[in-house]
N, C-alpha and C. Protein backbone atom coordinates (compact mmCIF):
# COMPACT_ATOMS: atom_id res chain seq x y z
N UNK A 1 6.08 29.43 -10.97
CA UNK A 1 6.07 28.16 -11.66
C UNK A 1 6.51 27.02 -10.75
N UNK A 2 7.45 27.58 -9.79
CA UNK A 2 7.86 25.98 -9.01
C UNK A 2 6.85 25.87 -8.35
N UNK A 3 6.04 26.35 -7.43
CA UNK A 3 5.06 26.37 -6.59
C UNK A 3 3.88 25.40 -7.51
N UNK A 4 3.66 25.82 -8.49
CA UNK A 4 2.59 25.26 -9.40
C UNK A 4 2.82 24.22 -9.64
N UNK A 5 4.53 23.58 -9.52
CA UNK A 5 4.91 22.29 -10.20
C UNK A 5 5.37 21.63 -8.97
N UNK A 6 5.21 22.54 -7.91
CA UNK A 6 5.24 21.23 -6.51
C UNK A 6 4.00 21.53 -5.48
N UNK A 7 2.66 20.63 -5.96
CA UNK A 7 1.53 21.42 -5.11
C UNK A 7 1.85 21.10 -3.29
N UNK A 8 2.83 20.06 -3.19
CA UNK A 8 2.95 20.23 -1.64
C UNK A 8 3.49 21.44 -1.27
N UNK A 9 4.16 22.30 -2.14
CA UNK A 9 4.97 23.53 -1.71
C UNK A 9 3.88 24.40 -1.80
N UNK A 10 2.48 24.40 -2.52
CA UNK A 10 2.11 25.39 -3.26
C UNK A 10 0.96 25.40 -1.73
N UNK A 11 0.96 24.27 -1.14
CA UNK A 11 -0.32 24.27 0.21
C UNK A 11 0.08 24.54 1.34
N UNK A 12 1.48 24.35 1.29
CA UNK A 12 2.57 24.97 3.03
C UNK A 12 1.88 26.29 2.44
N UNK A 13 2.63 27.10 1.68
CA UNK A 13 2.67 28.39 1.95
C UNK A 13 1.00 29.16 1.87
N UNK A 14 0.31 28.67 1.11
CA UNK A 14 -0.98 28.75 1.48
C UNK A 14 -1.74 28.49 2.64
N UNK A 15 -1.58 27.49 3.20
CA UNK A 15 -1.92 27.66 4.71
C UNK A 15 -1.99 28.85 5.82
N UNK A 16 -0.23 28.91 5.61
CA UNK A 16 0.73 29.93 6.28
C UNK A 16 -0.26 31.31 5.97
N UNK A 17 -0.41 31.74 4.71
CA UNK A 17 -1.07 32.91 4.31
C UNK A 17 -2.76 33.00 4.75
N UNK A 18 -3.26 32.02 4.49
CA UNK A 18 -4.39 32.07 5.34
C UNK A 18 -4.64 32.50 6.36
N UNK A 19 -3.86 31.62 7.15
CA UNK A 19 -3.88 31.46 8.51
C UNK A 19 -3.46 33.31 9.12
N UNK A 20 -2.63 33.20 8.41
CA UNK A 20 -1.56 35.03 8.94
C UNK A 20 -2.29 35.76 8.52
N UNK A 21 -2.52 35.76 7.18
CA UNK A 21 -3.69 37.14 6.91
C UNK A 21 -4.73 37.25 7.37
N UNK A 22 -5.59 36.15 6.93
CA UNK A 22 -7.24 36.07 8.18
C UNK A 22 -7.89 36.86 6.92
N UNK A 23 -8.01 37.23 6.06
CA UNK A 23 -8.34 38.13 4.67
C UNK A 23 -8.47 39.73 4.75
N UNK A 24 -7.47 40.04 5.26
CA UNK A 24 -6.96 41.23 6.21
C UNK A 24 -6.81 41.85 4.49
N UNK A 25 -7.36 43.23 4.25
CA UNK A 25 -6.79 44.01 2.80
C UNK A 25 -5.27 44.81 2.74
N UNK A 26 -4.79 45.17 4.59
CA UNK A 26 -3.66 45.70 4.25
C UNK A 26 -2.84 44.62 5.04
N UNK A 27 -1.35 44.11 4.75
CA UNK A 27 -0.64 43.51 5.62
C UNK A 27 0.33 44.31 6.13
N UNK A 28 0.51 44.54 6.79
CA UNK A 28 1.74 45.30 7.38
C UNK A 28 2.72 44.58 7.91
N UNK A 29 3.92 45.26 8.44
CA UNK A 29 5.43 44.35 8.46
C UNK A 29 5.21 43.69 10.04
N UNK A 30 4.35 43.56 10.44
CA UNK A 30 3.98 43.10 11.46
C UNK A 30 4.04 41.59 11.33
N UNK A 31 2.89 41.55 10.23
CA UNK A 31 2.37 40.16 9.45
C UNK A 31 2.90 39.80 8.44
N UNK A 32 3.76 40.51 7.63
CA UNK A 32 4.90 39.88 6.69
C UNK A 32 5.72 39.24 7.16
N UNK A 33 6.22 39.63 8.65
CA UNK A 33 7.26 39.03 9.31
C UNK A 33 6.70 37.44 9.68
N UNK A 34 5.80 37.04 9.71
CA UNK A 34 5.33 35.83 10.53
C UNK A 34 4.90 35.11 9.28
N UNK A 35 5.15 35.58 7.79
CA UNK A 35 5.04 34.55 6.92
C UNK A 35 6.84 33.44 6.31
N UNK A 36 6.69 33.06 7.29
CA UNK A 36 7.99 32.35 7.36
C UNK A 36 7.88 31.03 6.03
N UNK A 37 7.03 30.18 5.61
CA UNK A 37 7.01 29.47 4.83
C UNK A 37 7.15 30.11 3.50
N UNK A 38 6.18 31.52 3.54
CA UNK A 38 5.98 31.93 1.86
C UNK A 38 7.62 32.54 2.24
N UNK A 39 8.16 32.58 2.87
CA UNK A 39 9.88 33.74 2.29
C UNK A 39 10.60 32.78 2.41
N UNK A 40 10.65 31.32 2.84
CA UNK A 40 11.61 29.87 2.61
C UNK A 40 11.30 29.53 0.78
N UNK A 41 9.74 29.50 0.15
CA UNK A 41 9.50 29.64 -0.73
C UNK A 41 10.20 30.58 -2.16
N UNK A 42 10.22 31.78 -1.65
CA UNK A 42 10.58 32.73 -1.88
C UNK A 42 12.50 32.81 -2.22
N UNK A 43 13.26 32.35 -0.81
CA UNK A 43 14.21 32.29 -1.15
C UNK A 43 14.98 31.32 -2.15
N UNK A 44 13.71 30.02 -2.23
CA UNK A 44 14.38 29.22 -3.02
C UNK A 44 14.13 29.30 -4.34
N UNK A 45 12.76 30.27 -4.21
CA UNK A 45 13.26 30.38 -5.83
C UNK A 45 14.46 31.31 -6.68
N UNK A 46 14.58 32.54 -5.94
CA UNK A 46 15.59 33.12 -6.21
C UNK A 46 16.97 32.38 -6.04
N UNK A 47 17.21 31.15 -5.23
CA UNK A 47 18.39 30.40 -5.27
C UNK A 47 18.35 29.77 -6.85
N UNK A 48 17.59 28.92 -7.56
CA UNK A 48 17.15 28.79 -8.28
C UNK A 48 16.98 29.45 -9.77
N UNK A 49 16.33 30.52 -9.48
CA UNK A 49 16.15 31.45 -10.49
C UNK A 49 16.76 32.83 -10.03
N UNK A 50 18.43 33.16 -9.53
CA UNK A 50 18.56 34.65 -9.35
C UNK A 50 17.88 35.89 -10.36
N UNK A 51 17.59 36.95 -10.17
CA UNK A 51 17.27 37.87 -10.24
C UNK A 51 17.83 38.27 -11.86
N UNK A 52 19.31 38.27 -11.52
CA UNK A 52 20.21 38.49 -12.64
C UNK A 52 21.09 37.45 -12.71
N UNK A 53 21.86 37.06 -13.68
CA UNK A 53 22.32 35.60 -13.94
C UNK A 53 23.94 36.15 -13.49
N UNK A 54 24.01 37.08 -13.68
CA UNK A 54 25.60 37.31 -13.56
C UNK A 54 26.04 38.67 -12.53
N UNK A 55 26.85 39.01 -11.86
CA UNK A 55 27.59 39.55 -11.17
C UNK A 55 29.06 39.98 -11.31
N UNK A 56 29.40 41.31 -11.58
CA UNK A 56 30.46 41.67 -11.90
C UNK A 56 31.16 42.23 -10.94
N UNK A 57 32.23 42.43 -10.84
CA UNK A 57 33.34 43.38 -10.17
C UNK A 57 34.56 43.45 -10.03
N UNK A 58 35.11 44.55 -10.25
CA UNK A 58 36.43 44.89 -10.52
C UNK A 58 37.21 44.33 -9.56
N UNK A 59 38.29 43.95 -9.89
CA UNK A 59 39.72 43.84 -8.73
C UNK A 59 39.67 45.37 -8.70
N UNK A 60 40.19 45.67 -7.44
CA UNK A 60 40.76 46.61 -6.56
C UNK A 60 42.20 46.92 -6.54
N UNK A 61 42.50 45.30 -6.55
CA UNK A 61 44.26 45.27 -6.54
C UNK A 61 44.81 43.79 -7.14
N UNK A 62 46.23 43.71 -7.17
CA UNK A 62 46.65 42.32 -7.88
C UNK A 62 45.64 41.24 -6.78
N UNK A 63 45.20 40.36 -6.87
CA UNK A 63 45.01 39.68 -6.31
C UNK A 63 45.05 37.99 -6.94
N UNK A 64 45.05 37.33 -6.01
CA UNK A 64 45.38 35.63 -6.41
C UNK A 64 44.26 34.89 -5.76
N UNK A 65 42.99 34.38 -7.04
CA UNK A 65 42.10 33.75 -6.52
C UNK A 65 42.16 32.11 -7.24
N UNK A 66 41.95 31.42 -6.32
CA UNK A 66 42.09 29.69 -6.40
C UNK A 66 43.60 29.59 -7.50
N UNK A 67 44.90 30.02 -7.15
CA UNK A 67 46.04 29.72 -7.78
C UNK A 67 45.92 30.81 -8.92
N UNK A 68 44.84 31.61 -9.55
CA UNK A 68 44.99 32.09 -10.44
C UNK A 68 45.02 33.90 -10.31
N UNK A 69 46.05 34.26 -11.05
CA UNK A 69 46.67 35.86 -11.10
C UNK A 69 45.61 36.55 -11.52
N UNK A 70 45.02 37.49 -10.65
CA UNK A 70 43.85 38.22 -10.79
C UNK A 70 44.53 40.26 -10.86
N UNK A 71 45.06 40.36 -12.13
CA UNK A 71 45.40 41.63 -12.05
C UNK A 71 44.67 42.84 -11.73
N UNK A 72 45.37 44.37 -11.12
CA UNK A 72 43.92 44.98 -10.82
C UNK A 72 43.41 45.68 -12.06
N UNK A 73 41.99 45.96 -12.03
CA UNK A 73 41.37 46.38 -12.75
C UNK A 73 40.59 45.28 -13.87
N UNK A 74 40.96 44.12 -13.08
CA UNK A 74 40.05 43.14 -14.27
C UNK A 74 38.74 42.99 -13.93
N UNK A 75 37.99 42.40 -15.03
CA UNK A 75 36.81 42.59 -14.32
C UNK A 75 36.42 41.22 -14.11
N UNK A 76 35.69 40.79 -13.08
CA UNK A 76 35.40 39.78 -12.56
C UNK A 76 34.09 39.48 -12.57
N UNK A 77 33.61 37.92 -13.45
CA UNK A 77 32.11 37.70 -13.51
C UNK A 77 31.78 36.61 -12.97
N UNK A 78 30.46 36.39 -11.65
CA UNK A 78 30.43 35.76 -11.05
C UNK A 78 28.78 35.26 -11.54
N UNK A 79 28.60 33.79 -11.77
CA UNK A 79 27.45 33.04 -12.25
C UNK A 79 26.98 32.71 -11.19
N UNK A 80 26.05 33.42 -10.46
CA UNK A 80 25.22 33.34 -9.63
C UNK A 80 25.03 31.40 -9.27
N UNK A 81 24.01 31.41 -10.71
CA UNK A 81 23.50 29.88 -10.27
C UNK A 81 24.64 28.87 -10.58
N UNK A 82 25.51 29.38 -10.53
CA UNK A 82 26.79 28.37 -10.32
C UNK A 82 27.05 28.09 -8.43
N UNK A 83 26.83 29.17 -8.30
CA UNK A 83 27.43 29.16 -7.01
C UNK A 83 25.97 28.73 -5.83
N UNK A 84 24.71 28.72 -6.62
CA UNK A 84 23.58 28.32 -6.08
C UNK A 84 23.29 26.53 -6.05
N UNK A 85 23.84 26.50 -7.09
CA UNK A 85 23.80 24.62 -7.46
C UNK A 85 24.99 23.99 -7.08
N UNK A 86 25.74 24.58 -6.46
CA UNK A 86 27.52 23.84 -6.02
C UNK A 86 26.30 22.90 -4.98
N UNK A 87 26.84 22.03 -5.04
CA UNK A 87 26.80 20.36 -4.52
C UNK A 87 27.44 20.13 -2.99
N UNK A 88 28.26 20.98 -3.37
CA UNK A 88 29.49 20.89 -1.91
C UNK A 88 29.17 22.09 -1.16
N UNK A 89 28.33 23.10 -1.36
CA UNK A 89 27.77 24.12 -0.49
C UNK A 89 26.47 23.86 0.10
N UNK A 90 25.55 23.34 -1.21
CA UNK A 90 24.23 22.83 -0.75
C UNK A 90 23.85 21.95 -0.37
N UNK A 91 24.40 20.65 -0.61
CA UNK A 91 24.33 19.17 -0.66
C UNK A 91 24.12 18.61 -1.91
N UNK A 92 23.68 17.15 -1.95
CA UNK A 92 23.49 16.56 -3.28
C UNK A 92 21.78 16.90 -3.60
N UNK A 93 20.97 17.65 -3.40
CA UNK A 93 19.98 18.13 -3.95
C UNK A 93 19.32 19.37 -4.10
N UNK A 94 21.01 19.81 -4.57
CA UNK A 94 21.49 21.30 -4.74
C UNK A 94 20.39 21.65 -6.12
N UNK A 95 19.84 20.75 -6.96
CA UNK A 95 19.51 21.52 -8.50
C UNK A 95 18.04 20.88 -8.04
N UNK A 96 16.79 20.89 -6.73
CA UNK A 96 16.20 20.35 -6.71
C UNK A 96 15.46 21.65 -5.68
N UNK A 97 14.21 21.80 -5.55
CA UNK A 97 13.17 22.83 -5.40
C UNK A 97 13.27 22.26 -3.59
N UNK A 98 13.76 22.68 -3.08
CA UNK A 98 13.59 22.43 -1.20
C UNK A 98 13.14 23.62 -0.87
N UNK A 99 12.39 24.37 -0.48
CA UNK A 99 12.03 25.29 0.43
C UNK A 99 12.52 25.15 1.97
N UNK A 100 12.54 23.99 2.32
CA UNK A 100 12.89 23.68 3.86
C UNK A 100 14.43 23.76 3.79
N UNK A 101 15.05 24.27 2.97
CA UNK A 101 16.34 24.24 3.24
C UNK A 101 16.58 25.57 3.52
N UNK A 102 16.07 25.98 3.81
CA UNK A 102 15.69 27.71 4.36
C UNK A 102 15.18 28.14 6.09
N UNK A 103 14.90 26.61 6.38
CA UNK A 103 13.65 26.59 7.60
C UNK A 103 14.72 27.50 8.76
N UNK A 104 16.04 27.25 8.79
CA UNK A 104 16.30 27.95 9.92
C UNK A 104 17.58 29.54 9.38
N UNK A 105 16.79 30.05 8.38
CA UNK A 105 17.47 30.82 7.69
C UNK A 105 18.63 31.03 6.78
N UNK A 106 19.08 31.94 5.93
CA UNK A 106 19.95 31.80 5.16
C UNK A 106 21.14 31.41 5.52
N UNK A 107 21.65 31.88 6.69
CA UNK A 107 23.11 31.04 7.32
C UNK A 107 23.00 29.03 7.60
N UNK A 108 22.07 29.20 7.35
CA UNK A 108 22.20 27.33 7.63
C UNK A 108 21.98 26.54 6.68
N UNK A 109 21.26 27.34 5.57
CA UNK A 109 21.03 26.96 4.01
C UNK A 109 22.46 26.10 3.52
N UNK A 110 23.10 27.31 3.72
CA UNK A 110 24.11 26.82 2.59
C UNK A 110 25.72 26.85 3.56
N UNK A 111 26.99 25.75 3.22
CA UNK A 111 27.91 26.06 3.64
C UNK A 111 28.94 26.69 2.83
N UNK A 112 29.69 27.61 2.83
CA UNK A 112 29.46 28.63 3.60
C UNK A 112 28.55 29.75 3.05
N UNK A 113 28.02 30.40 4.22
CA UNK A 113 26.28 31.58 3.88
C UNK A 113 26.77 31.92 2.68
N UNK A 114 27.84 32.85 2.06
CA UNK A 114 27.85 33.66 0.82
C UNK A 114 27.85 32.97 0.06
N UNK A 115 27.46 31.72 -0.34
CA UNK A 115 27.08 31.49 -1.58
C UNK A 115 25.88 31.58 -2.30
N UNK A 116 24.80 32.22 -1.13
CA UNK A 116 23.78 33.05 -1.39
C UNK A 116 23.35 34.06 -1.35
N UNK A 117 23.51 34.10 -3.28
CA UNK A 117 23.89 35.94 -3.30
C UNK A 117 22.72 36.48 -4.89
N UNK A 118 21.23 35.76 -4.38
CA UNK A 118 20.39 36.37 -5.46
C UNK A 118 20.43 38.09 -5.86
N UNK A 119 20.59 38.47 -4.43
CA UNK A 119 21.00 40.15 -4.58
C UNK A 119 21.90 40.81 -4.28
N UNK A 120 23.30 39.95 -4.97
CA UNK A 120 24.77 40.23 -4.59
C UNK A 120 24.80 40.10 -3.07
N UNK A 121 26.03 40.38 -2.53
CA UNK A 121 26.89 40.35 -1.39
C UNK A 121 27.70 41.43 -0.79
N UNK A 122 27.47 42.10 0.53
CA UNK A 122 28.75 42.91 1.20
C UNK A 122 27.74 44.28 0.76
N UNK A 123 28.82 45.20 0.77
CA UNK A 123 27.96 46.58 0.51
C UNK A 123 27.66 47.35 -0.79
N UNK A 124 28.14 45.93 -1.86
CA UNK A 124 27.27 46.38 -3.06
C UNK A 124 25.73 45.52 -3.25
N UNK A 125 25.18 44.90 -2.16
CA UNK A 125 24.19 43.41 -2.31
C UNK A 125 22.98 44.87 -2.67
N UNK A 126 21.98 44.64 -3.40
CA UNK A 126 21.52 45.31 -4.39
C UNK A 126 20.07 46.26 -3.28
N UNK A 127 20.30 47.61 -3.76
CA UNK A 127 19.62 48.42 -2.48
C UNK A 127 17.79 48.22 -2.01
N UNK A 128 17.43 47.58 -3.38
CA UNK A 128 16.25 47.44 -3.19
C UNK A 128 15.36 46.18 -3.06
N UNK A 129 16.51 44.70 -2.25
CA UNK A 129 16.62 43.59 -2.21
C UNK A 129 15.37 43.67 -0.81
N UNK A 130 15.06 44.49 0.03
CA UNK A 130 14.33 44.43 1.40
C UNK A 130 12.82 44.73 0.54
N UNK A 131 12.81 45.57 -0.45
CA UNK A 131 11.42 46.20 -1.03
C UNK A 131 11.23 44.78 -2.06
N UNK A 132 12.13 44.70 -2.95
CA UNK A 132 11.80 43.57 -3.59
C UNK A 132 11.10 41.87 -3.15
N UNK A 133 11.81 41.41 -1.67
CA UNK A 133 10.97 40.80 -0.61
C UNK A 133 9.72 41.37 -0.26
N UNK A 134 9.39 42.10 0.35
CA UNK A 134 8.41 42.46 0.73
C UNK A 134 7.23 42.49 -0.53
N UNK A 135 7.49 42.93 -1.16
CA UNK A 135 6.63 42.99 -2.82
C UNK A 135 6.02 41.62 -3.29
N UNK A 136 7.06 40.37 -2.92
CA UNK A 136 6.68 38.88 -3.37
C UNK A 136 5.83 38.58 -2.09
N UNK A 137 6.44 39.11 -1.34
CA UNK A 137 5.75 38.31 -0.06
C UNK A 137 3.95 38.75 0.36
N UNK A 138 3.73 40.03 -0.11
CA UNK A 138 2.36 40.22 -0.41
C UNK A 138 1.50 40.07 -1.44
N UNK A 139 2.31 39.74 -3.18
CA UNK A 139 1.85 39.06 -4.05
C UNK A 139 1.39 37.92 -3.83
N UNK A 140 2.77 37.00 -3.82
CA UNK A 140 2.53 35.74 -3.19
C UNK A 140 1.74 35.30 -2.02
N UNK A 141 1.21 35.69 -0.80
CA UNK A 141 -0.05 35.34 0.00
C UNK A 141 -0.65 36.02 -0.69
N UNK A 142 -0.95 36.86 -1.17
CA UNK A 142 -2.67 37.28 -1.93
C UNK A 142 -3.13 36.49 -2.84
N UNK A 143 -1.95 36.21 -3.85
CA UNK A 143 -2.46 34.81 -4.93
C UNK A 143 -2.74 33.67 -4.27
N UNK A 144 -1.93 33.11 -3.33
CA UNK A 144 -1.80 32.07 -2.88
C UNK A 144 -3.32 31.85 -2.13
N UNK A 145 -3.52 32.89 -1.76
CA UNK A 145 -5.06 32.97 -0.59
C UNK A 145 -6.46 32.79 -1.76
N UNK A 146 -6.19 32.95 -2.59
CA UNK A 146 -7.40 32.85 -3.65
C UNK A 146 -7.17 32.26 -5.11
N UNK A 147 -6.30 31.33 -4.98
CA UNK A 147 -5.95 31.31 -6.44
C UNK A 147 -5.03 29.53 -6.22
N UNK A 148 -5.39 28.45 -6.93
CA UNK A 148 -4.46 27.32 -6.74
C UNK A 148 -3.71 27.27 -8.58
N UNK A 149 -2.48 26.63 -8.61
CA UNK A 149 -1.69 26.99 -10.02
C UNK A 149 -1.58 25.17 -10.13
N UNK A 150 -1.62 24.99 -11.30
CA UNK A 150 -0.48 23.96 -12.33
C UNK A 150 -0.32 24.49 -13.38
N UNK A 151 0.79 23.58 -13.49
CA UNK A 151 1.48 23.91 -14.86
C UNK A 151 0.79 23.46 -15.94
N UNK A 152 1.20 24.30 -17.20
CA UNK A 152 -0.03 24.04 -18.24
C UNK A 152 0.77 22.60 -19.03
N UNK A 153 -0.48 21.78 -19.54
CA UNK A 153 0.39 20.58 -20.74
C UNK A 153 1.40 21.33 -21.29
N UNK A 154 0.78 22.50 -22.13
CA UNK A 154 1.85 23.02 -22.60
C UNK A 154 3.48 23.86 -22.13
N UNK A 155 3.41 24.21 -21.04
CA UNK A 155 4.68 24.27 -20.39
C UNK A 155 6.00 23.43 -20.74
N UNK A 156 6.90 24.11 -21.60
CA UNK A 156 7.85 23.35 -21.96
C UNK A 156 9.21 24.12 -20.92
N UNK A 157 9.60 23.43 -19.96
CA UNK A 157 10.98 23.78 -18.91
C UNK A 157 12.37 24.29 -19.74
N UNK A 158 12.43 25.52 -19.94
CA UNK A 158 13.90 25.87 -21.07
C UNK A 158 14.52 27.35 -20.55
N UNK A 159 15.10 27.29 -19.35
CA UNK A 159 15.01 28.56 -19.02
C UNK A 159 16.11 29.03 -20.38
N UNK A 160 16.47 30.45 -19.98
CA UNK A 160 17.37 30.97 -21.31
C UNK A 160 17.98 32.27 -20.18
N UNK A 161 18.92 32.55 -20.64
CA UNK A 161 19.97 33.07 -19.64
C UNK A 161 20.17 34.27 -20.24
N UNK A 162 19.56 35.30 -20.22
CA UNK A 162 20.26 36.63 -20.81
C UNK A 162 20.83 37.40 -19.42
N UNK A 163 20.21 38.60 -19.68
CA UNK A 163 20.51 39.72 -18.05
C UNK A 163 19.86 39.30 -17.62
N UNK A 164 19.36 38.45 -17.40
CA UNK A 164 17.81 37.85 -16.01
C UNK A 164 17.93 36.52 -16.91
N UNK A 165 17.50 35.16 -16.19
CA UNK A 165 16.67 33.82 -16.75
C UNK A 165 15.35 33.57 -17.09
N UNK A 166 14.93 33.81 -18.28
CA UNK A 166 13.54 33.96 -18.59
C UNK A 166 12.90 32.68 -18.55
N UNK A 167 11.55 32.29 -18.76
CA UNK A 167 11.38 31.11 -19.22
C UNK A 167 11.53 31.17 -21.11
N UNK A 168 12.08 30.65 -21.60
CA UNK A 168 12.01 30.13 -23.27
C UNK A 168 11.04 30.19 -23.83
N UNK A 169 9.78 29.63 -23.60
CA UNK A 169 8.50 29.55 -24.04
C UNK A 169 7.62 30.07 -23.63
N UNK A 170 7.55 30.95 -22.95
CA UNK A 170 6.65 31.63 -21.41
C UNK A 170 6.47 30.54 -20.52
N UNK A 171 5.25 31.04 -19.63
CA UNK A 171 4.86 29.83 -18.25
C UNK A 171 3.54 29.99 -18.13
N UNK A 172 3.10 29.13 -19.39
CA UNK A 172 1.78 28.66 -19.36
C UNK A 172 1.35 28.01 -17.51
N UNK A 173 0.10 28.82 -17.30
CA UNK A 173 -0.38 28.16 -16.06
C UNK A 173 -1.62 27.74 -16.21
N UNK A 174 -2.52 26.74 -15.38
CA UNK A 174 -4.06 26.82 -15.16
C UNK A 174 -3.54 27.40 -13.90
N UNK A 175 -5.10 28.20 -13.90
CA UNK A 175 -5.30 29.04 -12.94
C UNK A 175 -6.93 28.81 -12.31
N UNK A 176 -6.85 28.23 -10.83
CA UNK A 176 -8.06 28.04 -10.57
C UNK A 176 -8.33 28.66 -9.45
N UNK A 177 -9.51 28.98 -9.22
CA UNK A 177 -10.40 30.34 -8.01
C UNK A 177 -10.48 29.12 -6.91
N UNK A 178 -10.22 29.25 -6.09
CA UNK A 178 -10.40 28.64 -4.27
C UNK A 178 -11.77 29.58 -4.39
């Protein structure tokens, strides 16, 4: 949907896929690796839209986070897109669709890096976060290579926050053949 609702974003990464695939039927990690625009794309939407809205984990031990008594065994819930839209990590156009804020990878995105954590952080960050990339990144150039998106009139913007952020109304698209 963001791609569809920013067609300058939606023709970088189309290019990129063109150009890299050549209309090649298998891509291999050869040529996944050199799609650098569609995975800036990619990361921002998951900055945006994480995966799962929330993140849990136990204290280990007493601990004291920002002045406050963190006993062990509590459980601790962390709002992803809280920590994706902080202002003071991202800048002031933290709640705004940049793909280029990715251009020289996730450590320069954001200050400081861990506040980008679509697939958690450390050695619980989620095991199938490398397959799950790879999966968008050959969806995304295959659509992108044959297929241009807007958003439909009817598209009403309402995400809704359960175990994942759905859209509210679905995500009406036009869908047109290149």
């Amino acid at each position: 949907m963001l791609l569809a609702a920013h067609p300058e974003w939606q023709n970088h990464p189309r290019a990129e896929a063109l150009e890299v695939c050549q209309g090649r039927t298998t891509l291999d990690i050869n040529i996944l690796l050199q799609l650098k625009i569609i995975t800036m794309a990619i990361q921002e939407t998951l900055r945006l839209y994480p995966p799962a809205s929330l993140m849990m984990r136990e204290a280990l031990a007493d601990i004291r986070i920002g002045g406050l008594d963190v006993p062990r065994g509590t459980i601790i819930q962390v709002a992803r897109l809280m920590l994706h839209l902080d202002k003071d990590a991202w800048g002031p156009n933290a709640s705004e669709f940049r793909p280029d804020r990715f251009a020289n990878d996730v450590a320069a995105a954001c200050k400081p890096a861990h506040m980008y954590i679509p697939f958690g952080h450390g050695p619980r960050t989620c095991i199938e976060q490398n397959l799950a990339m790879v999966e968008l990144k050959v969806v995304l150039a295959r659509l992108l290579s044959r297929f241009a998106f807007l958003p439909s009139l009817r598209y009403q913007h309402a995400p809704v926050f359960r175990l994942t952020i759905e859209p509210g109304f679905g995500m009406p698209l036009v869908v047109t053949r290149l």
